[in-house]
Structure formats: structure tokens, C-alpha cells
Protein backbone atom coordinates (compact mmCIF):
# COMPACT_ATOMS: atom_id res chain seq x y z
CA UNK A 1 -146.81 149.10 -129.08
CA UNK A 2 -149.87 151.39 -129.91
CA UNK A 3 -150.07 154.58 -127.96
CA UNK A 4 -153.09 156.85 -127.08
CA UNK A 5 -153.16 160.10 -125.75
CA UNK A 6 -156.31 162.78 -124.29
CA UNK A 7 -155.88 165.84 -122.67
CA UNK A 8 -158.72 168.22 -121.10
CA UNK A 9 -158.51 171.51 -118.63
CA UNK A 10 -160.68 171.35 -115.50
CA UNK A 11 -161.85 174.05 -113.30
CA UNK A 12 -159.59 172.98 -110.10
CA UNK A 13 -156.05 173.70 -108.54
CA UNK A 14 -153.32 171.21 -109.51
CA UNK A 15 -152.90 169.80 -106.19
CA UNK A 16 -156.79 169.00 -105.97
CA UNK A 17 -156.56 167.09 -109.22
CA UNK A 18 -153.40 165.21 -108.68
CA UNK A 19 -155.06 164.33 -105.52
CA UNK A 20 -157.91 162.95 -107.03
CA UNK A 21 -156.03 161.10 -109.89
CA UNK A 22 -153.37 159.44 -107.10
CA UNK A 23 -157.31 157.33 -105.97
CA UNK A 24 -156.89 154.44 -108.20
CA UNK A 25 -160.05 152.65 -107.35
CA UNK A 26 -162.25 155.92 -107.23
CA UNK A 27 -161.55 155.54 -111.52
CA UNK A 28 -164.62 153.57 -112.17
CA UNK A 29 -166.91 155.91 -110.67
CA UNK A 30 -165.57 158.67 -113.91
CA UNK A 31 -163.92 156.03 -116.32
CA UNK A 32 -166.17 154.01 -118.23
CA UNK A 33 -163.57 151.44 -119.11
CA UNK A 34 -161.93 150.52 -115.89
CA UNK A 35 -164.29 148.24 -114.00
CA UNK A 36 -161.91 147.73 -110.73
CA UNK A 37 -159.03 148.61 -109.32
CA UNK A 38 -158.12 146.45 -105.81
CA UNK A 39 -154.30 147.92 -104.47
CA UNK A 40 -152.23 145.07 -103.34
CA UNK A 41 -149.65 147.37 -101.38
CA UNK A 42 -148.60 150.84 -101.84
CA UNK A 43 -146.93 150.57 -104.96
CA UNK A 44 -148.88 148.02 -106.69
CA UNK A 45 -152.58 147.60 -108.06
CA UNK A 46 -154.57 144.92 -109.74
CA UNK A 47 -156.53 146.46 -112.49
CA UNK A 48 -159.36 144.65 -114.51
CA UNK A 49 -160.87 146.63 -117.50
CA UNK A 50 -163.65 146.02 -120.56
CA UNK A 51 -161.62 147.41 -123.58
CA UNK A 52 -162.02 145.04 -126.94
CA UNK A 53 -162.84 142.68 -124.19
CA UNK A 54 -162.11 142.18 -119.94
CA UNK A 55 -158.57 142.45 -119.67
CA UNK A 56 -157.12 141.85 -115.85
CA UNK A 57 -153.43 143.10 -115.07
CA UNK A 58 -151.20 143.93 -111.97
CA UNK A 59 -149.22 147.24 -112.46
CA UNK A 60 -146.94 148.84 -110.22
CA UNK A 61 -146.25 152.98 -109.82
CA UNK A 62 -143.24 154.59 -111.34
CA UNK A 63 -142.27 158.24 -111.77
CA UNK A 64 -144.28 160.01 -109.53
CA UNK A 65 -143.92 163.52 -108.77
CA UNK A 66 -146.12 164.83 -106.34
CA UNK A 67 -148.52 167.21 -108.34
CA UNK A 68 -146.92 167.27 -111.61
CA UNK A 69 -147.28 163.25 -112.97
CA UNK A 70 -148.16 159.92 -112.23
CA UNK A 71 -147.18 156.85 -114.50
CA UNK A 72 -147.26 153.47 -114.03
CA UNK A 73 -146.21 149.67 -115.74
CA UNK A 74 -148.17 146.14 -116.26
CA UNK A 75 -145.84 143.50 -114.37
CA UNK A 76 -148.23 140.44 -116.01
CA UNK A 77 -151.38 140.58 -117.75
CA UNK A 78 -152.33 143.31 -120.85
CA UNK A 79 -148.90 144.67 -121.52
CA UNK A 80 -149.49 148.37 -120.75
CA UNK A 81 -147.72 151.51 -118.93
CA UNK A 82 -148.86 155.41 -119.36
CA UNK A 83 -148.51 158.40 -117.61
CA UNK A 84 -150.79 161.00 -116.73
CA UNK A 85 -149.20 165.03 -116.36
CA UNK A 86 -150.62 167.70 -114.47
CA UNK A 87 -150.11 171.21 -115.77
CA UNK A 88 -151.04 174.69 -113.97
CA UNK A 89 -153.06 176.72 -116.18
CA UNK A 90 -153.71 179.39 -114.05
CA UNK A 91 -153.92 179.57 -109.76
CA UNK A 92 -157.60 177.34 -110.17
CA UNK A 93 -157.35 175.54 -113.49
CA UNK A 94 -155.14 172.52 -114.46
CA UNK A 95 -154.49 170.54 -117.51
CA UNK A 96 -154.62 166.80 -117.43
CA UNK A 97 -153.19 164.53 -120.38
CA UNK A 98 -153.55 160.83 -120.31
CA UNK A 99 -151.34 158.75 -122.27
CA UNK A 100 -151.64 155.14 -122.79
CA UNK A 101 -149.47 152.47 -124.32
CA UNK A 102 -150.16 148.87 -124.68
CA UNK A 103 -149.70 146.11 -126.68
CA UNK A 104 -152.75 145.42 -128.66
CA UNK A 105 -154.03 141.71 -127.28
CA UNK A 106 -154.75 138.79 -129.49
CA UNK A 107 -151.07 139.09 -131.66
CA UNK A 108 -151.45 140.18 -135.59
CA UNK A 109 -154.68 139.96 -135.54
CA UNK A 110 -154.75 142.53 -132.52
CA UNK A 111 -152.54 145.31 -134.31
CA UNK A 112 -154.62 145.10 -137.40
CA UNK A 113 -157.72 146.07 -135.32
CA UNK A 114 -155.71 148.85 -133.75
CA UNK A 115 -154.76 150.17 -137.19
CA UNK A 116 -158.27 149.67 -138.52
CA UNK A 117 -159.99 151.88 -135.64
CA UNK A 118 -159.90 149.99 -131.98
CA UNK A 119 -157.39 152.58 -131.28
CA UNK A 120 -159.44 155.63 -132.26
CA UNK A 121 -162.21 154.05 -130.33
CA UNK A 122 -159.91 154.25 -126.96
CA UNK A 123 -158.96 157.86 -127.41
CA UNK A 124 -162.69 158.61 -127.99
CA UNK A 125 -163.51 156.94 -124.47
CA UNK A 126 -160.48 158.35 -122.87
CA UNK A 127 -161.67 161.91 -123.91
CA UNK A 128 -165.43 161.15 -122.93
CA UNK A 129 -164.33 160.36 -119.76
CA UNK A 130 -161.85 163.38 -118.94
CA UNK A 131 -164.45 165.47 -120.37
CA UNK A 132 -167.28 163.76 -117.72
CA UNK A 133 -164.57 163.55 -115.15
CA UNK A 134 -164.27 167.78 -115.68
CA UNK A 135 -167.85 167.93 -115.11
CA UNK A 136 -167.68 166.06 -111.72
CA UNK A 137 -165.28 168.61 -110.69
CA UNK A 138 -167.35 171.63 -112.14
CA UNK A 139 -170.46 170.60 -110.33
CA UNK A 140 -168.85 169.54 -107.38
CA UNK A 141 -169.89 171.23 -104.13
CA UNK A 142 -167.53 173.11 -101.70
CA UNK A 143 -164.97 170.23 -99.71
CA UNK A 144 -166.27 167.50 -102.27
CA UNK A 145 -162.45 167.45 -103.84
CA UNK A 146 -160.93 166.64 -100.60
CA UNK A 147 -160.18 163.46 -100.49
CA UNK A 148 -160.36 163.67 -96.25
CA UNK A 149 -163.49 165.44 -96.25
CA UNK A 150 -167.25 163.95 -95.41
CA UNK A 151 -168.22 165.52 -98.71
CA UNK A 152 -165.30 163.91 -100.90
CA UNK A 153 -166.94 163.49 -104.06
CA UNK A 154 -166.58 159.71 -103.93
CA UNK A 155 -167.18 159.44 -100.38
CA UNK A 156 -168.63 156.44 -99.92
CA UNK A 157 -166.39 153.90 -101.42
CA UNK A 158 -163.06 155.92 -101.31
CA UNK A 159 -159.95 154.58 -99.75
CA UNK A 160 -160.07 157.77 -97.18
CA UNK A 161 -163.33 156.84 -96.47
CA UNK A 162 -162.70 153.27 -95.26
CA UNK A 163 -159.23 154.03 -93.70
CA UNK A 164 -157.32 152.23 -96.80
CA UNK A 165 -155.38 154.53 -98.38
CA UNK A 166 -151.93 153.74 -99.27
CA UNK A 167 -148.47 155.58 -97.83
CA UNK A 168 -148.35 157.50 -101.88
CA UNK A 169 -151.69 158.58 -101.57
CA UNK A 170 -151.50 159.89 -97.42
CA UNK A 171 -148.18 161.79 -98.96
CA UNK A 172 -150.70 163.55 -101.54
CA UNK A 173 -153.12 164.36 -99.48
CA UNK A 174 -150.33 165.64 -97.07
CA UNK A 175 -151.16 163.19 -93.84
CA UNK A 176 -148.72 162.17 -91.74
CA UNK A 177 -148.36 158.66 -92.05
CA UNK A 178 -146.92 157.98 -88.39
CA UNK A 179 -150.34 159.21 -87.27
């Protein structure tokens, strides 16, 4: 199984971040990989993305803890699973590292692409897009990182937004979910 791995600091409080990160289908709006993300309940999530070609999987959540990681596993599709940690550097500033294994598609043929460079070219675009994903939050105005806010960032396609956020992601954002 190949693994990848990118890591970036951004200019926001851990809880913020996590917060952000928990919105699975907000990631193609600062991932240029992942082209949807559809939740089927509130542990599970289809996932289709265009890496060495479209690739379609449903994954389900493991090992959550509430601002500090989230990973996850393929149950069909693109063998995958990852996690992605949330570090405190400082009261406003938070390190994020991404790390991705899968199992390269397409048999021998796709392990020798990962050793010849397909690889290199994912942690390139993972980086690329923590790095752009950093500059969202940097230039974000006041209340945009609130997921429950009128000015959330992604406002107008988020989950919050259209009232279809799942029980993990009301947790985060610390909603009751008998309300």
C-alpha cells in the first residue's frame, strides 16, 4: 500500500479547523482532486475523485476525536483509508497533516507508476491544496469559519446551509442534536 503525507500551519484556532475539515462535501471547493462527496448517513460518505483517473468509493469514519483527528476507511471501491491530525500551535494557529494510503489501481502496473512518480505527483497536489486551503482561511472575513454562520466561507452549498449536516458534524460544531 503506498502512503502520502502533507502537512501545513494555518492562521486559525484548532476547533475552527477541525470544524471545517469534519464538512466532507465542502472539500471540492479547496481540494482540487476530490470532485464530490454525497454522505449516505452519519458515518458513511460516497466519494468520487480525478487522481490517475475518476476513482468512486464509499468510506466510512473511524477514530475521531473531536478537535485532535479525523480518519476514515474505503468499504468498496479505490482501496484507501488516511487520517488527518490537528495540532495547536499556539491559542490561533493549528497544524494540519494529511495522510493518505491506498492501493495504487490498475495491479503491477499501478505500483510501478507509484514508484516511478504518480505518488510524488499526489503529495504535490495534497500540499497545493493545504497551502490554498490556508489561504481561504487567511483571507477569510470575520464569522466566515463558522460553519452556522450566514458568512460561512462555503455558505452556499454547505451542509449547515441546507439543514444536512450529519449527528458527527452538529457534535463539532457543538449543536444540540435533539433541537
Amino acid at each position: 500500500m503506498a502512503e502520502h503525507s502533507a502537512s501545513i500551519e494555518v492562521n486559525a484556532p484548532v476547533h475552527q479547523v477541525y470544524e471545517l475539515f469534519t464538512h466532507f462535501n465542502d472539500y471540492p471547493k479547496f481540494m482540487t482532486f476530490v470532485a464530490e462527496v454525497t454522505y449516505l448517513d452519519d458515518r458513511r460518505s460516497h466519494w468520487v475523485v480525478d487522481v490517475a483517473g475518476r476513482h468512486a468509493w464509499d468510506a466510512v469514519n473511524e477514530d475521531w476525536l473531536t478537535d485532535r483527528q479525523i480518519g476514515w476507511r474505503s468499504l468498496d471501491g479505490l482501496e484507501n483509508s488516511g487520517r488527518v491530525t490537528f495540532e495547536p500551535v499556539g491559542v490561533d494557529r493549528t497544524r494540519i497533516t494529511v495522510t493518505i494510503r491506498y492501493e495504487p489501481p490498475a495491479g503491477l502496473l499501478g505500483r510501478a507508476g507509484e514508484v516511478l512518480g504518480a505518488g510524488g505527483q499526489l503529495e504535490r497536489r495534497l500540499q497545493h491544496d493545504l497551502h490554498a486551503f490556508a489561504v481561504m482561511v487567511d483571507q477569510a472575513p470575520p464569522g466566515a469559519l463558522d460553519p452556522t454562520a450566514s458568512t460561512y466561507l462555503f455558505h452556499r452549498d454547505s451542509a449547515a446551509a441546507s439543514g444536512t449536516t450529519t449527528v458527527a458534524q452538529d457534535e463539532s460544531m457543538g449543536v444540540d442534536p435533539a433541537t
